[in-house]
C-alpha atoms as a PDB file:
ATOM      1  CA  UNK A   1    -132.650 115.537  56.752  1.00  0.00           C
ATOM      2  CA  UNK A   2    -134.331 111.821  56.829  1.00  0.00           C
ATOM      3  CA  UNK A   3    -135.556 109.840  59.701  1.00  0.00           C
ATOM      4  CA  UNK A   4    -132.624 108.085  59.864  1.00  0.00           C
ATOM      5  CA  UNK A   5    -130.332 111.156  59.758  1.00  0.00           C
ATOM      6  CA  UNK A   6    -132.828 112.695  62.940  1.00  0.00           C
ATOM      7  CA  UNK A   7    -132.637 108.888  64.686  1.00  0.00           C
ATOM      8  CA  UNK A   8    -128.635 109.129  64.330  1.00  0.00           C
ATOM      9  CA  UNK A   9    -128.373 112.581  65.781  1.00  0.00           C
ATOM     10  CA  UNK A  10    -130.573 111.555  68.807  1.00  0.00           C
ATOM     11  CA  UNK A  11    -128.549 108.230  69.662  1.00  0.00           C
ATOM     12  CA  UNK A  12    -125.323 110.550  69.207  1.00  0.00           C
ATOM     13  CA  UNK A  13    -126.526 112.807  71.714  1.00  0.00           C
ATOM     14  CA  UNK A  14    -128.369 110.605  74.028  1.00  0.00           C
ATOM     15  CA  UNK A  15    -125.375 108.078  73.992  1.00  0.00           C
ATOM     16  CA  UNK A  16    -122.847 111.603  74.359  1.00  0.00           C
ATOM     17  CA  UNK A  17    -125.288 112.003  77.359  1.00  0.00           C
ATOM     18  CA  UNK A  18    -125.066 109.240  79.102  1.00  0.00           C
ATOM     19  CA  UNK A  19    -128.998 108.650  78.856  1.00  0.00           C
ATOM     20  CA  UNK A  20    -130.523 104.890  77.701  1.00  0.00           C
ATOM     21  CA  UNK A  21    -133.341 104.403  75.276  1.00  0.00           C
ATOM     22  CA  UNK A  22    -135.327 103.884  78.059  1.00  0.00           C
ATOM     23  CA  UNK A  23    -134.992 107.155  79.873  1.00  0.00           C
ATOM     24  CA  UNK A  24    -135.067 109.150  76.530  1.00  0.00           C
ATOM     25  CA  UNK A  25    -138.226 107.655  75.356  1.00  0.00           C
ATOM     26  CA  UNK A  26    -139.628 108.393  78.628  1.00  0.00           C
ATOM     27  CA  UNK A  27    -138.434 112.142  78.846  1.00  0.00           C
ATOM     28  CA  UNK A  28    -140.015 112.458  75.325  1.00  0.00           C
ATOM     29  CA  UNK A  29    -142.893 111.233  75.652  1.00  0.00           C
ATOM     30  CA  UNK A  30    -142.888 107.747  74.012  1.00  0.00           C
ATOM     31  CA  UNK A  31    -142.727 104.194  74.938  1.00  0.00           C
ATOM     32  CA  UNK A  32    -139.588 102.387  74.483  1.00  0.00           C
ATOM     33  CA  UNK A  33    -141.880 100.165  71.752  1.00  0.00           C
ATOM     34  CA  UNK A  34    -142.732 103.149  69.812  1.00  0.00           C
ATOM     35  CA  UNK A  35    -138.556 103.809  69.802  1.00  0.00           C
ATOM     36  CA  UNK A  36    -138.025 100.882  68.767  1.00  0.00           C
ATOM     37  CA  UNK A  37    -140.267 100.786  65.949  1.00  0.00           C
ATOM     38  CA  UNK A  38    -139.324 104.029  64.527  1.00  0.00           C
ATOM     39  CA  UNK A  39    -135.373 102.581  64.813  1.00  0.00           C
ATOM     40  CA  UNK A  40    -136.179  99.431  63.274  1.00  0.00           C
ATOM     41  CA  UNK A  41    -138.013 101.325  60.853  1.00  0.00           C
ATOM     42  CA  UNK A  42    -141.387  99.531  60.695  1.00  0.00           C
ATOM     43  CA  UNK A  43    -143.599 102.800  61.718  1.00  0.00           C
ATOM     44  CA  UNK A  44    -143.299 106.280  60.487  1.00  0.00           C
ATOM     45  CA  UNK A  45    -142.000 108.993  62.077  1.00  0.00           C
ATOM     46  CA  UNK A  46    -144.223 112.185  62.052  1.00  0.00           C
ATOM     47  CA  UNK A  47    -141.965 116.173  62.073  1.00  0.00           C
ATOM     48  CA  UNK A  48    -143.656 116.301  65.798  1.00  0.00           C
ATOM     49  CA  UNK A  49    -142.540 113.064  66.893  1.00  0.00           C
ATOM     50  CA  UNK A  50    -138.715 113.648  65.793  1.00  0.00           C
ATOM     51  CA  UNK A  51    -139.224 117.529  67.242  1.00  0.00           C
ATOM     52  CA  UNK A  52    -140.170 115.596  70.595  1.00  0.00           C
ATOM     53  CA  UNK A  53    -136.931 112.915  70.631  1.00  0.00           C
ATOM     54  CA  UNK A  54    -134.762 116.001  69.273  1.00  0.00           C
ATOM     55  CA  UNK A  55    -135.549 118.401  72.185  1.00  0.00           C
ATOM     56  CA  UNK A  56    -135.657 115.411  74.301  1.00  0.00           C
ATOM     57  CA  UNK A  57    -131.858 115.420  73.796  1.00  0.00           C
ATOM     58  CA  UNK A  58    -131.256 119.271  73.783  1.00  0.00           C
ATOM     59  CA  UNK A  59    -131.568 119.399  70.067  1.00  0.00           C
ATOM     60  CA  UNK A  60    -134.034 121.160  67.739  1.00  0.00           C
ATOM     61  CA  UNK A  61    -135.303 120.798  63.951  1.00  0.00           C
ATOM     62  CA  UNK A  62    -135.496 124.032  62.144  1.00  0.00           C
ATOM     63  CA  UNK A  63    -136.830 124.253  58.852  1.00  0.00           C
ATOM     64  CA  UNK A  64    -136.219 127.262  56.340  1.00  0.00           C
ATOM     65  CA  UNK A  65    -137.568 128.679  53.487  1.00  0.00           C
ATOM     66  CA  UNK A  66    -135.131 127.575  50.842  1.00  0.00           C
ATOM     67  CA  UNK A  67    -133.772 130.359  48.688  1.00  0.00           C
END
């Protein structure tokens, strides 16, 4: 899973929700700008950052040892 595939699961939720971009970058933490520039794509994303939006929605990133 990319950024963009994390970014798309968070708007689907948060939108499912009810919830603006506002009010979910609050709840996880961020400012709206920092949002924004991780939608836009001109800052990187770090695995904590996306855990934070994820759970932010009720959502969670799980990684597994591959086989």
């Amino acid at each position: 899973m990319d950024k963009r595939e994390i970014l798309q699961a968070v708007e689907g939720e948060r939108i499912r929700q009810g919830m603006s971009k506002r009010k979910l970058a609050e709840k996880a933490g961020f400012t709206d700008r920092s949002l924004y520039m991780w939608e836009s794509d001109k800052r990187g994303m770090t695995l904590t950052n996306a855990d934070s939006l994820l759970k932010a929605v009720g959502l969670k990133l799980v990684i597994e040892k591959g086989e």
